[in-house]
Protein backbone atom coordinates (compact mmCIF):
# COMPACT_ATOMS: atom_id res chain seq x y z
CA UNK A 1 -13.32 7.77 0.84
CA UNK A 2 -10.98 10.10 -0.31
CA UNK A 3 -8.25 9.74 -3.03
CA UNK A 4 -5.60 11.81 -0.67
CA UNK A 5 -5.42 9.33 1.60
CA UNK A 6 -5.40 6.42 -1.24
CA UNK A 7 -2.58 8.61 -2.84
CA UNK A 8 -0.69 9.24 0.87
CA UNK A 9 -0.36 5.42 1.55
CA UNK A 10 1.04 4.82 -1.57
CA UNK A 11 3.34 7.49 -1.50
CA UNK A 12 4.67 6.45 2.31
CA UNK A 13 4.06 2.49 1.21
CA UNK A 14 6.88 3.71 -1.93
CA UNK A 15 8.49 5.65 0.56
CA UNK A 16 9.02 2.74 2.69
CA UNK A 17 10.08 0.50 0.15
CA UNK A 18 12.47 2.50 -1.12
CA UNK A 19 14.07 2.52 2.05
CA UNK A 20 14.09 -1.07 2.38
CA UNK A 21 15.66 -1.46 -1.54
CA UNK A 22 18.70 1.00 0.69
CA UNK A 23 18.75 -1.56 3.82
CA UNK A 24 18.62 -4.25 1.50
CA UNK A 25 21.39 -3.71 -0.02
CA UNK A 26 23.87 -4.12 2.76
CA UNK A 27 21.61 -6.58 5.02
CA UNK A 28 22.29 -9.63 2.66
CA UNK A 29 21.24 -13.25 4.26
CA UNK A 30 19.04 -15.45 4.84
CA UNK A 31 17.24 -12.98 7.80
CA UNK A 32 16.79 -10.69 5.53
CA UNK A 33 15.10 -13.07 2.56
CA UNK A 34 12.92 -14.09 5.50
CA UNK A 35 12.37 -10.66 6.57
CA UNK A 36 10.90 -9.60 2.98
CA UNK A 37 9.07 -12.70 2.15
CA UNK A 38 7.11 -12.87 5.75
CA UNK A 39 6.79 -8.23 5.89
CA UNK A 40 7.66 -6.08 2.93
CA UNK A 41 5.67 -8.77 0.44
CA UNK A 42 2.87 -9.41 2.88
CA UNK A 43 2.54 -5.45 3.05
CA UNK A 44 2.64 -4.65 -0.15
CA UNK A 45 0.08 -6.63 -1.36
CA UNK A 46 -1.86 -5.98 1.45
CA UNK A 47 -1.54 -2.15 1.01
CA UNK A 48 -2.29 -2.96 -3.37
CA UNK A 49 -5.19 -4.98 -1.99
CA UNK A 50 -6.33 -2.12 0.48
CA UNK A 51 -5.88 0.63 -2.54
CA UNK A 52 -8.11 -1.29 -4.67
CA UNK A 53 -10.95 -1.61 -2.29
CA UNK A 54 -10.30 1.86 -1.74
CA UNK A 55 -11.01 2.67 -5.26
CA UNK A 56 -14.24 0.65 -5.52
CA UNK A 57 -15.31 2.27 -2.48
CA UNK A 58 -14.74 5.59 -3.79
CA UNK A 59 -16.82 4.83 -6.62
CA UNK A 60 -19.93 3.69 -4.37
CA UNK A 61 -19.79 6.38 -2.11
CA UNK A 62 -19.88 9.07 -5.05
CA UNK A 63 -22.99 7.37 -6.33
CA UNK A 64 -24.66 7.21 -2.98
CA UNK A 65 -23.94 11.01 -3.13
CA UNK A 66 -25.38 11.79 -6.31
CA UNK A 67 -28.06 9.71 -5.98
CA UNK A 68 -29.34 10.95 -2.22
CA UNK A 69 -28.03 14.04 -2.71
């Protein structure tokens, strides 16, 4: 598994929440509270949870390599 693409979702998931801190700040009610809670939060962690197993996979797949290779 490659680190790029760990580091390029992070950078777009940042990316993306940046633009959401912008949209937040004029789209203020209770759609919007929703809207975070049930999306942004639910992505974010899944996108911390998906960069973690990312990590641990990286880690397994370089010692498959050095040890078959």
């Amino acid at each position: 598994m490659s680190l790029r693409a760990r580091n390029q979702l992070m950078a777009l998931t940042k990316d993306l929440l940046r633009t959401w801190e912008r949209t937040r700040s004029v789209w203020k009610d209770g759609k919007a509270d929703a809207f975070e809670r049930d999306y942004i939060k639910e992505l974010e962690s899944s996108v911390n949870r998906a960069v973690h197993g990312m990590e641990k996979l990286d880690v397994i797949l370089k010692k498959v390599r050095k040890d078959c290779g």
